[in-house]
C-alpha atoms as a PDB file:
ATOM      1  CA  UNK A   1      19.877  79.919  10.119  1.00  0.00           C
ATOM      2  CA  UNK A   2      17.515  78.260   7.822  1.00  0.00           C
ATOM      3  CA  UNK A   3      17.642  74.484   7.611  1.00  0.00           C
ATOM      4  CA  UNK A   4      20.016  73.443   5.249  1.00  0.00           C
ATOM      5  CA  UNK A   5      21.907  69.817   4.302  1.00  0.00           C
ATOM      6  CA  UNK A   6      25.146  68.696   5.162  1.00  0.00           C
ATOM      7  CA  UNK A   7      27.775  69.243   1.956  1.00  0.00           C
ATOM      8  CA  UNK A   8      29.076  65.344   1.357  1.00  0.00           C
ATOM      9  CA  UNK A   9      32.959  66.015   2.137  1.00  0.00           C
ATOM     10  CA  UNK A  10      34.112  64.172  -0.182  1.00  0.00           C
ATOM     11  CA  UNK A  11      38.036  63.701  -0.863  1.00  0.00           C
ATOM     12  CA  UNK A  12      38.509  65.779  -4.329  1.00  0.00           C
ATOM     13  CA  UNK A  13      41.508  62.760  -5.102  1.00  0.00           C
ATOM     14  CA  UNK A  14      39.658  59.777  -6.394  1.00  0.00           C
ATOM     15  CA  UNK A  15      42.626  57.668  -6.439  1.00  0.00           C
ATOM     16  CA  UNK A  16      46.270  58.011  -5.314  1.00  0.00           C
ATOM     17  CA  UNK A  17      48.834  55.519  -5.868  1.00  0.00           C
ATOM     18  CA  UNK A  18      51.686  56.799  -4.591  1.00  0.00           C
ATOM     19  CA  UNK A  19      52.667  60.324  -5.381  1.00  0.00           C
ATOM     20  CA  UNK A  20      50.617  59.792  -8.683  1.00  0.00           C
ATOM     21  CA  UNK A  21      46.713  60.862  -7.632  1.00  0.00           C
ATOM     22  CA  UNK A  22      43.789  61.358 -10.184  1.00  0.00           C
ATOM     23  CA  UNK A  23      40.984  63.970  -9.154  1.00  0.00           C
ATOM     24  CA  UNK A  24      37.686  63.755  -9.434  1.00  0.00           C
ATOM     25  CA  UNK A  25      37.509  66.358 -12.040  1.00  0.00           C
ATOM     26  CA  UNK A  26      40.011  64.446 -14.382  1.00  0.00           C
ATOM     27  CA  UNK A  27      38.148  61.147 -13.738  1.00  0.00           C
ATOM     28  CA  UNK A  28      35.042  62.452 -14.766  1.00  0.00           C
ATOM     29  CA  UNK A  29      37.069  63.319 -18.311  1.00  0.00           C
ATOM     30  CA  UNK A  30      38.482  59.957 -18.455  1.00  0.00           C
ATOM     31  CA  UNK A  31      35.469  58.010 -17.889  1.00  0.00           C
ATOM     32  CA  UNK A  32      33.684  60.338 -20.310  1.00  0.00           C
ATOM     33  CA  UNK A  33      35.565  59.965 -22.625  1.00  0.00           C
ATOM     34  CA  UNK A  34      35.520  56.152 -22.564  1.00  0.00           C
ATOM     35  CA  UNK A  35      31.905  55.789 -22.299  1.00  0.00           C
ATOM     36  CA  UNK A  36      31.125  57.995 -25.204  1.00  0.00           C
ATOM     37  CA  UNK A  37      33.539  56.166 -27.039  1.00  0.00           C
ATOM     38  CA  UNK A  38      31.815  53.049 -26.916  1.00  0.00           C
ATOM     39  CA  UNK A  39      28.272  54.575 -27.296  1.00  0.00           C
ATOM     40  CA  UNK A  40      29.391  56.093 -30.325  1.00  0.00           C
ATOM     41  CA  UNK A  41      30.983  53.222 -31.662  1.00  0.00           C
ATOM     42  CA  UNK A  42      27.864  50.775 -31.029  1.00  0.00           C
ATOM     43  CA  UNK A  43      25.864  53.945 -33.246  1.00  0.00           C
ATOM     44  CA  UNK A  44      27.955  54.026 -35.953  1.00  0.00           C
ATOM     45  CA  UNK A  45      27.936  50.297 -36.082  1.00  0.00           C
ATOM     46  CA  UNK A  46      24.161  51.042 -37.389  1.00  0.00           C
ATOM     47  CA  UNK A  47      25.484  51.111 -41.161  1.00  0.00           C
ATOM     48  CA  UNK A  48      21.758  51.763 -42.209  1.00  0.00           C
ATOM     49  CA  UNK A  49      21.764  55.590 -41.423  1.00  0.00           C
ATOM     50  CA  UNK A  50      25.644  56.537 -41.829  1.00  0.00           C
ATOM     51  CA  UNK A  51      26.117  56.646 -45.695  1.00  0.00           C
ATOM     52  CA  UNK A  52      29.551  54.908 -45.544  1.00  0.00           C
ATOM     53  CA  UNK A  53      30.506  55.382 -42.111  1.00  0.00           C
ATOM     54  CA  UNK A  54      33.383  53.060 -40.462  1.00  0.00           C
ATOM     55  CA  UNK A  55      32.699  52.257 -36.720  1.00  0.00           C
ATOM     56  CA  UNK A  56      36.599  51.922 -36.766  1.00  0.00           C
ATOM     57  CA  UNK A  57      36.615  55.426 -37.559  1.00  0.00           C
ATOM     58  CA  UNK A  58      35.723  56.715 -33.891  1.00  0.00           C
ATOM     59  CA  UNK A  59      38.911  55.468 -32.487  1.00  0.00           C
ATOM     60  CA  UNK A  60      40.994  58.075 -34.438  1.00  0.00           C
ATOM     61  CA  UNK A  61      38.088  60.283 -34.010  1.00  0.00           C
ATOM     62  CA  UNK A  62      38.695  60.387 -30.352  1.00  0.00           C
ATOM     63  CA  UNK A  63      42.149  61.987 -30.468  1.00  0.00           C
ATOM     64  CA  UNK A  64      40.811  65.218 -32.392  1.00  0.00           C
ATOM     65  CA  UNK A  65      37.621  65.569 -30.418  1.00  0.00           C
ATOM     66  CA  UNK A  66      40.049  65.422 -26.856  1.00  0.00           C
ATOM     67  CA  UNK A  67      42.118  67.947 -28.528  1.00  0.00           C
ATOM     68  CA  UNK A  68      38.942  70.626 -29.460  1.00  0.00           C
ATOM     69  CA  UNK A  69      37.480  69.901 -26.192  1.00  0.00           C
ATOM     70  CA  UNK A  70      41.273  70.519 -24.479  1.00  0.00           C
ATOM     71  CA  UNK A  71      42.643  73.632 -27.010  1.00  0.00           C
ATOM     72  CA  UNK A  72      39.087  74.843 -27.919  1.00  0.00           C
ATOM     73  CA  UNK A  73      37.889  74.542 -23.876  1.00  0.00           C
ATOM     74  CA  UNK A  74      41.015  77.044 -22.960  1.00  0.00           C
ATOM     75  CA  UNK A  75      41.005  79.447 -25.235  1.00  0.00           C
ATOM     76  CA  UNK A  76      37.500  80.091 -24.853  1.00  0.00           C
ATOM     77  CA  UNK A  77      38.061  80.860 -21.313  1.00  0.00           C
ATOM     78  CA  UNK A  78      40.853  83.520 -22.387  1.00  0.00           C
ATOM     79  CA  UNK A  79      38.910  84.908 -25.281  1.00  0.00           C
ATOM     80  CA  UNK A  80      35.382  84.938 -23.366  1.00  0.00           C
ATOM     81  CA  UNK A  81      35.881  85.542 -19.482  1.00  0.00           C
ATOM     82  CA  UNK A  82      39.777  86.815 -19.070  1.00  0.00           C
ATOM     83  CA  UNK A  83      41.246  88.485 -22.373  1.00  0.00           C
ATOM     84  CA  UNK A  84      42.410  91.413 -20.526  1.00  0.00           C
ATOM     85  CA  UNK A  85      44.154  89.429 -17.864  1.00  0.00           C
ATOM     86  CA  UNK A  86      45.392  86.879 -20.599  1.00  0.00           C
ATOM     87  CA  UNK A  87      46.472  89.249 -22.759  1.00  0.00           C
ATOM     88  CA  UNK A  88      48.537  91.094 -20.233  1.00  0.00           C
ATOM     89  CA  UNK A  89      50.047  87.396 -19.081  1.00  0.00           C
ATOM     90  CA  UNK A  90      50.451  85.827 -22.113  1.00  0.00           C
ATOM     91  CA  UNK A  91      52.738  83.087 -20.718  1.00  0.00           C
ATOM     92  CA  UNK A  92      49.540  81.589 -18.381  1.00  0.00           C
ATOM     93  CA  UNK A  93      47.357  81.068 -21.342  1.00  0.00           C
ATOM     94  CA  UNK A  94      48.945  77.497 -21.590  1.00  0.00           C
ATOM     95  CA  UNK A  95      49.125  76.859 -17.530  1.00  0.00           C
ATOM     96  CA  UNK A  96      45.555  74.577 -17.980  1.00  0.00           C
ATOM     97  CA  UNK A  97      46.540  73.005 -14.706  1.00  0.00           C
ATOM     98  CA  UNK A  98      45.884  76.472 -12.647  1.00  0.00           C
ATOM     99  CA  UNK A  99      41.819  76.307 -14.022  1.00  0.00           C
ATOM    100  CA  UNK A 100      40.052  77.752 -16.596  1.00  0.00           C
ATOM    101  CA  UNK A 101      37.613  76.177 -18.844  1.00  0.00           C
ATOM    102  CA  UNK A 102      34.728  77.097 -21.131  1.00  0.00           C
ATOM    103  CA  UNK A 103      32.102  74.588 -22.052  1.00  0.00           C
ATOM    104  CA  UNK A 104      31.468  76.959 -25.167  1.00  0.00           C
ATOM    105  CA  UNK A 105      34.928  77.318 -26.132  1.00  0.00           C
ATOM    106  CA  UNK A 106      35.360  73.682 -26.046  1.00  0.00           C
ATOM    107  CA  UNK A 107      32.252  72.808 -27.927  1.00  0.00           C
ATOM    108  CA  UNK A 108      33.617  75.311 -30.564  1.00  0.00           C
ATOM    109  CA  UNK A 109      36.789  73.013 -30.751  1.00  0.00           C
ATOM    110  CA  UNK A 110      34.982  69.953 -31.244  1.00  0.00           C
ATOM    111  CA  UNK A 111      33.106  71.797 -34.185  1.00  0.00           C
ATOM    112  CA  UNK A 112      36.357  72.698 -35.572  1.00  0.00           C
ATOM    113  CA  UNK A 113      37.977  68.950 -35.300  1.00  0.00           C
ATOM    114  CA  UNK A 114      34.007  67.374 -36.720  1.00  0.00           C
ATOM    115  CA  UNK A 115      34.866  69.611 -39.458  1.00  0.00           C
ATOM    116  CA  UNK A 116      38.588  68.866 -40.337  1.00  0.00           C
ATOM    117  CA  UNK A 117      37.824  64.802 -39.330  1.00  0.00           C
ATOM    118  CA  UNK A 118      35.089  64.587 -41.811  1.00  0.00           C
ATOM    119  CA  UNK A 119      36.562  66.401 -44.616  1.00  0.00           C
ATOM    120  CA  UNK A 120      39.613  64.390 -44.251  1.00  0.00           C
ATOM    121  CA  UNK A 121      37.718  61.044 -44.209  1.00  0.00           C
ATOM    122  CA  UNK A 122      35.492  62.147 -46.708  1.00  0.00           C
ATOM    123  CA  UNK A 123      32.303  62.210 -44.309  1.00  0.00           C
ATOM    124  CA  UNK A 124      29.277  63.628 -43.715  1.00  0.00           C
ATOM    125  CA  UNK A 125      29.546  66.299 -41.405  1.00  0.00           C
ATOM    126  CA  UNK A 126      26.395  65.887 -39.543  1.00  0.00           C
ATOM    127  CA  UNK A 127      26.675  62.366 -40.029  1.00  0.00           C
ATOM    128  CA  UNK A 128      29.749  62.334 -37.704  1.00  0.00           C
ATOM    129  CA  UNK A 129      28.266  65.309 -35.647  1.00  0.00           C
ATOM    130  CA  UNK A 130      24.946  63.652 -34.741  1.00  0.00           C
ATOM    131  CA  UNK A 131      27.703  60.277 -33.762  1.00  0.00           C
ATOM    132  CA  UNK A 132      29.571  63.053 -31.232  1.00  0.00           C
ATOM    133  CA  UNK A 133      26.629  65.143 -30.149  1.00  0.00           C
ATOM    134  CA  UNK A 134      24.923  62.317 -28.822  1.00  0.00           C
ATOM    135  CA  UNK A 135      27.307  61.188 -26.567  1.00  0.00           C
ATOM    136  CA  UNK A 136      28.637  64.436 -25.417  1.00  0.00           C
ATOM    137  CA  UNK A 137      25.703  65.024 -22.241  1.00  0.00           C
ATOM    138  CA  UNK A 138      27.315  61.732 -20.640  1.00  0.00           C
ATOM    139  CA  UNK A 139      30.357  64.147 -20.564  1.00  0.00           C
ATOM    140  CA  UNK A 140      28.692  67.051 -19.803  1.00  0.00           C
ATOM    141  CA  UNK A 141      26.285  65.040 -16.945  1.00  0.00           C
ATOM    142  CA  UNK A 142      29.451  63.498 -15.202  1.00  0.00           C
ATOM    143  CA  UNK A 143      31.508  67.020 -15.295  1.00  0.00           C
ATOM    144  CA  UNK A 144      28.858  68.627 -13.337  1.00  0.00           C
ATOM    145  CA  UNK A 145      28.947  65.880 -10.893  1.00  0.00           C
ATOM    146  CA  UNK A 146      32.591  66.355 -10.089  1.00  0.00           C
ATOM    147  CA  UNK A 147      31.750  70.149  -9.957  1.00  0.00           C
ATOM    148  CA  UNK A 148      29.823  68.926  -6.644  1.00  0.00           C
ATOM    149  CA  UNK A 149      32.086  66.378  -5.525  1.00  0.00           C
ATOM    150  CA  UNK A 150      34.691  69.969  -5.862  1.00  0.00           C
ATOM    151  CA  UNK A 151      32.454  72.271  -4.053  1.00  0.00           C
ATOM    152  CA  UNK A 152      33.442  74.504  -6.921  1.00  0.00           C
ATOM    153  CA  UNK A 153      30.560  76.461  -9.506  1.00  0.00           C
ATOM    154  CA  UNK A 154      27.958  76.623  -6.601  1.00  0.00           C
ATOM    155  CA  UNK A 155      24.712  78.411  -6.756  1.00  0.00           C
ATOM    156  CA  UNK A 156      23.655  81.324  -5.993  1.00  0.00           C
ATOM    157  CA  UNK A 157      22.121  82.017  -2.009  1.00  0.00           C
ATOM    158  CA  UNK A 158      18.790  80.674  -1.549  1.00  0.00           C
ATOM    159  CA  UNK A 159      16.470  79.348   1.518  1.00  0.00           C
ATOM    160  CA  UNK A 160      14.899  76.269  -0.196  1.00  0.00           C
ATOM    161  CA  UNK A 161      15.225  73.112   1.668  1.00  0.00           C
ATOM    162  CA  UNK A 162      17.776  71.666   0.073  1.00  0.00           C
ATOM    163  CA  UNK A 163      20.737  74.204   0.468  1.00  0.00           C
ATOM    164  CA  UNK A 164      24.096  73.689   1.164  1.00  0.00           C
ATOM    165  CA  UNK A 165      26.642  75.595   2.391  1.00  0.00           C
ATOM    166  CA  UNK A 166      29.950  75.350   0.251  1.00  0.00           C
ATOM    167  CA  UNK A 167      33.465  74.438   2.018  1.00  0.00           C
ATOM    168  CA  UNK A 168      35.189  77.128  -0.328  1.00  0.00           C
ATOM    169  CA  UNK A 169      32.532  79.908  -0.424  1.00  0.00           C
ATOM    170  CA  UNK A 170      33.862  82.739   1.419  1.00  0.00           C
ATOM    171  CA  UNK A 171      30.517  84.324   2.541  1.00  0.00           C
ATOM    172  CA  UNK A 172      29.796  80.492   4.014  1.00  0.00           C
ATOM    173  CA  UNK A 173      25.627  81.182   3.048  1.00  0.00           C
ATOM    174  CA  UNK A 174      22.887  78.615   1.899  1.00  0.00           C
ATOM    175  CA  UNK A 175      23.299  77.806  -1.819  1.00  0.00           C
ATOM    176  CA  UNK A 176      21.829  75.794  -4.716  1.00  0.00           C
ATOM    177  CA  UNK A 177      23.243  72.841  -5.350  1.00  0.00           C
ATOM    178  CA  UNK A 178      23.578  74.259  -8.941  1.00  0.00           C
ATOM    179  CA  UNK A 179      25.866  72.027 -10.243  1.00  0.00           C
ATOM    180  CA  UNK A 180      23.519  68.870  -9.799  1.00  0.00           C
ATOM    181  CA  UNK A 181      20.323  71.022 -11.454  1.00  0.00           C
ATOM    182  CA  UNK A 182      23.274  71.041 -14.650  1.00  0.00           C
ATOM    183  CA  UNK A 183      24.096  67.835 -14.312  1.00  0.00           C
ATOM    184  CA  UNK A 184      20.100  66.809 -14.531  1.00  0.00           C
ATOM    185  CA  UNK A 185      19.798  69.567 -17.563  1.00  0.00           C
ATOM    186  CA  UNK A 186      22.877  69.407 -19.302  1.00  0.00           C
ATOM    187  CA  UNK A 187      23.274  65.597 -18.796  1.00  0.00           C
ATOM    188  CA  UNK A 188      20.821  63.153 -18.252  1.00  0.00           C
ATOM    189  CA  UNK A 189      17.761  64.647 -19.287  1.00  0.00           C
ATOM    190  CA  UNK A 190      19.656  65.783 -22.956  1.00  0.00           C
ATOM    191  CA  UNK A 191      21.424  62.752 -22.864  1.00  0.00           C
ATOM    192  CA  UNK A 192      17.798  61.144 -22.773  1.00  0.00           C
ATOM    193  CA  UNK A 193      15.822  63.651 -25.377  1.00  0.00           C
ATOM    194  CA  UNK A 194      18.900  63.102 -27.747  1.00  0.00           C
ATOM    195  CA  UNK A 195      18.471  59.096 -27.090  1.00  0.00           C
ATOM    196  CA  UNK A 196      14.619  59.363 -27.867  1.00  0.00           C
ATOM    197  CA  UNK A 197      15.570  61.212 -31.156  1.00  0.00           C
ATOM    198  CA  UNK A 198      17.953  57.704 -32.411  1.00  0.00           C
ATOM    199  CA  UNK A 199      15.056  55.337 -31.511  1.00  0.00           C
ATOM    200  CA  UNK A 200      12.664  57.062 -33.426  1.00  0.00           C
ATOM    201  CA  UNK A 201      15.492  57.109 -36.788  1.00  0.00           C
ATOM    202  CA  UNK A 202      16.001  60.858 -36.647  1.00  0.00           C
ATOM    203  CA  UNK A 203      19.376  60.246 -37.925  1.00  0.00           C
ATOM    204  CA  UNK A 204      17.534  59.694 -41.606  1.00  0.00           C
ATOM    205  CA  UNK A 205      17.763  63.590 -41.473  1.00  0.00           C
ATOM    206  CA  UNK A 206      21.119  64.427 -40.753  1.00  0.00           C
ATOM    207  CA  UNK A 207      21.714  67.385 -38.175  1.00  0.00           C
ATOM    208  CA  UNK A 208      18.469  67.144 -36.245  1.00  0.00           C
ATOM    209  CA  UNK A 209      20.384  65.621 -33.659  1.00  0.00           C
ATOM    210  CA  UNK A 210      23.356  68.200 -33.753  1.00  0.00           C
ATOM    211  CA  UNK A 211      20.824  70.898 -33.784  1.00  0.00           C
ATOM    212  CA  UNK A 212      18.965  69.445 -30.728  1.00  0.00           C
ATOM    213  CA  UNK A 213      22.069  69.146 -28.704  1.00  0.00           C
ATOM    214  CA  UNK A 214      23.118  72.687 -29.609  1.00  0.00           C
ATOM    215  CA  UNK A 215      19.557  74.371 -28.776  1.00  0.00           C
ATOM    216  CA  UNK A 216      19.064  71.696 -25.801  1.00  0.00           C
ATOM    217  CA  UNK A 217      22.228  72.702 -23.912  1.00  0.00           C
ATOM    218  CA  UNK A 218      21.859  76.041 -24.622  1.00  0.00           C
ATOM    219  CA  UNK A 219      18.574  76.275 -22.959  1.00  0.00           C
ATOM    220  CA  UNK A 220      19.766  73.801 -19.993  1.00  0.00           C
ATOM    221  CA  UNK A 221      22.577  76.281 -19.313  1.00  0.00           C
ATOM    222  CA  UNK A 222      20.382  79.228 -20.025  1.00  0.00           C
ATOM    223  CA  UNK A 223      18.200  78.213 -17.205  1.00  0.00           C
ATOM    224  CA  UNK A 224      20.419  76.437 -15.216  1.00  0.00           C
ATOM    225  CA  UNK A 225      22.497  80.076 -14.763  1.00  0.00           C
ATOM    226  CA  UNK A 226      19.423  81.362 -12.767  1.00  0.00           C
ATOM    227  CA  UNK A 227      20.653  79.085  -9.872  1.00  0.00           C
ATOM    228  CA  UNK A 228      24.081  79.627 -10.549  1.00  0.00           C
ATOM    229  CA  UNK A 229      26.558  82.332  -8.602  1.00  0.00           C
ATOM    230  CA  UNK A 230      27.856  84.625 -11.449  1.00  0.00           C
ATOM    231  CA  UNK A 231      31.629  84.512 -11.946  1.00  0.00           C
ATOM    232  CA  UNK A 232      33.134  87.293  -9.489  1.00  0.00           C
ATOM    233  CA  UNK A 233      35.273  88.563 -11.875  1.00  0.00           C
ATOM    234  CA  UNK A 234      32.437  89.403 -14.068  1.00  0.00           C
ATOM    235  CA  UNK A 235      29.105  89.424 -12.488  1.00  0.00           C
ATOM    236  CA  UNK A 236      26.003  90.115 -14.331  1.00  0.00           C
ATOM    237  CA  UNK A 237      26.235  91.443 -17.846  1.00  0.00           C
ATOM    238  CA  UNK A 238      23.570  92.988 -20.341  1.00  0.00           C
ATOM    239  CA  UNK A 239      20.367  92.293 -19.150  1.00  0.00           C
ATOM    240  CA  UNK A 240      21.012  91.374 -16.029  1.00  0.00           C
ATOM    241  CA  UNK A 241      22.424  87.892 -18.023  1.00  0.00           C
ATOM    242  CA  UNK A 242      25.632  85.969 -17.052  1.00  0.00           C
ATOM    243  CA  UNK A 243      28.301  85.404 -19.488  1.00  0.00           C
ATOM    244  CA  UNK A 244      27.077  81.853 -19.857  1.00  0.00           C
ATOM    245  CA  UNK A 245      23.487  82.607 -20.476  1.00  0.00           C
ATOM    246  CA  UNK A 246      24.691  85.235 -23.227  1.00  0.00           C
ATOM    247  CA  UNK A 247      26.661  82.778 -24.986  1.00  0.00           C
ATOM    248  CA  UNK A 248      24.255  80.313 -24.852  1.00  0.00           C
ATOM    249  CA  UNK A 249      21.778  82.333 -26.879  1.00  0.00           C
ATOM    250  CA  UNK A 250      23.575  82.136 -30.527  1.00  0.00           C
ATOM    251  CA  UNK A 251      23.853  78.353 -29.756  1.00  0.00           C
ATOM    252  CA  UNK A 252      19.724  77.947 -29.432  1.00  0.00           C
ATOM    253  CA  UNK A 253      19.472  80.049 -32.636  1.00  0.00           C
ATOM    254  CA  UNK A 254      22.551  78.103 -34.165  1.00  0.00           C
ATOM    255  CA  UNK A 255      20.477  74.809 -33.354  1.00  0.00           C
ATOM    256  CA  UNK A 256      17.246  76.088 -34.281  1.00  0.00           C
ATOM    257  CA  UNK A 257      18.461  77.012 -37.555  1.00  0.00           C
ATOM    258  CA  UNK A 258      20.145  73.236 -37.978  1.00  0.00           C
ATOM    259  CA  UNK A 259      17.133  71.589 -36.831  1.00  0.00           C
ATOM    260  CA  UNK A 260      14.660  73.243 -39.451  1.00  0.00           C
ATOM    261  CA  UNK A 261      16.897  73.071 -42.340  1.00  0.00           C
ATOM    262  CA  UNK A 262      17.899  68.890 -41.577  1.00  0.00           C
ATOM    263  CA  UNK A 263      14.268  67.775 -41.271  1.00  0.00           C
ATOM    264  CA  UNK A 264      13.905  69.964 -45.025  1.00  0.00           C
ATOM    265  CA  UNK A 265      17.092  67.496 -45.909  1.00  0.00           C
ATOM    266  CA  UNK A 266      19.190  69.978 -46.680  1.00  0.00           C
ATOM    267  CA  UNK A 267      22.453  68.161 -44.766  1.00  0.00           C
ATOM    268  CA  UNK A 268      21.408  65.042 -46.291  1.00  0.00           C
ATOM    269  CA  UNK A 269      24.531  63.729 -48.074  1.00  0.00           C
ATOM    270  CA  UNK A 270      24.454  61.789 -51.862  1.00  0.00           C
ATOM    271  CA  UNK A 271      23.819  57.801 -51.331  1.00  0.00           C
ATOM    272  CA  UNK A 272      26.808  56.403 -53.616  1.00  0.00           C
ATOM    273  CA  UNK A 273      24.804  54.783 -56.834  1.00  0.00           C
ATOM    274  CA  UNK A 274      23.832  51.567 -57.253  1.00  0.00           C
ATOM    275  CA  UNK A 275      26.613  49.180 -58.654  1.00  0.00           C
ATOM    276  CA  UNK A 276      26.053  48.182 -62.599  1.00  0.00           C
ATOM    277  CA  UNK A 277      25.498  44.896 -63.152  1.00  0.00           C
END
């Protein structure tokens, strides 16, 4: 057998109190949640570039972004990897607590609830939607992490130096450590293009930061489903391309397409006229 490191077993409860125990995988949503909350409150708080934009806004915000990531992150699973299945069980489409999840699905949600949000508060869409898709790769970064901490989403079988083998994997072979390559792609190093973006004021063009998150992540995931073991229950697809990878094209071509037509100005919103005096 080929040298390989140890898996860190790592209890998948973070913290139990009594019969009431939190997992690592619901933790990482919690404290995502409440650190992108307060990053996106201290850059909303920068008046300059939001055209009217309440900081107090965010709070409310928060409730319809859980509920696109939550409703939008389900039924993308159902519609994308299992309609068959779903569609012949109807009554599990609603059991979240058994699994099922789709990044792309959910970030479909949060589109949806940027949309409704803003046009009910009378905002900028890609004012709000640069606010959100900056803070969504300390989400993303912390989800893959508790991937790990799962042993769940492993790579595919390798010999490089750094393999593990996974407690749940049936074959019990040398894998990437996938999930920590996404959490590098998907999280910090996004997290850290997307910061370089609002120090140099690209938020004077609304929707070059949207479209950077959308084309960013889906290139991260694009190459980050090399490493990664295919889903069993679908395998490879056209191409020899995973579901992911196929669904993250449209979102580089999405973002592409956002990024150009921001930095022309097009998503720039009307500054309210000066006050008569």
């Amino acid at each position: 057998m080929f040298f390989a490191l140890p898996f860190p077993m790592i209890n998948p409860v973070a913290i139990a109190v009594g019969p009431i125990a939190i997992r690592w995988y619901a933790l990482a949503y919690i404290v995502g949640i409440l650190l992108g909350w307060f990053y996106a409150k201290k850059l909303a708080g920068k008046a300059a570039l939001s055209w009217g934009w309440n900081p107090k806004l965010i709070e409310d915000f928060v409730t319809y972004a859980t509920l696109g990531v939550i409703l939008g992150g389900r039924l993308g699973y159902v519609l994308f990897y299992k309609p068959m299945h779903y569609l012949q069980n109807p009554g599990e489409i609603l059991q979240v607590w058994n699994g099922g999840m789709a990044f792309h699905g959910g970030a479909l949600g949060v589109i949806v609830a940027i949309i409704i949000f803003a046009r009910v508060k009378k905002l900028p869409v890609f004012g709000l939607g640069d606010i959100v898709c900056a803070v969504v790769p300390i989400g993303l970064g912390l989800g893959r992490i508790a991937n790990f901490v799962n042993g769940e989403l492993y790579g595919r079988a390798t010999d490089v130096a750094w393999a593990m083998v996974f407690p749940h994997d049936e074959k019990q072979v040398l894998r990437h450590p996938s999930q920590l390559y996404q959490a590098a792609m998907e999280g910090l190093i996004l997290f850290l293009v997307l910061l370089v973006l609002e120090k140099k004021g690209m938020r004077k063009y609304p929707g070059v930061i949207s479209g950077t998150f959308l084309a960013g992540y889906g290139v991260a995931r694009f190459i980050g489903e090399f490493f990664r073991e295919p889903d069993s229950f679908l395998g490879l697809l056209t191409a020899g391309l995973s579901m992911g990878q196929l669904l993250s094209l449209p979102m580089i071509a999405v973002g592409a397409f956002i990024i150009r037509q921001a930095l022309q100005g097009s998503f720039a919103p009307a500054r309210p006229a000066a006050a008569t005096r």
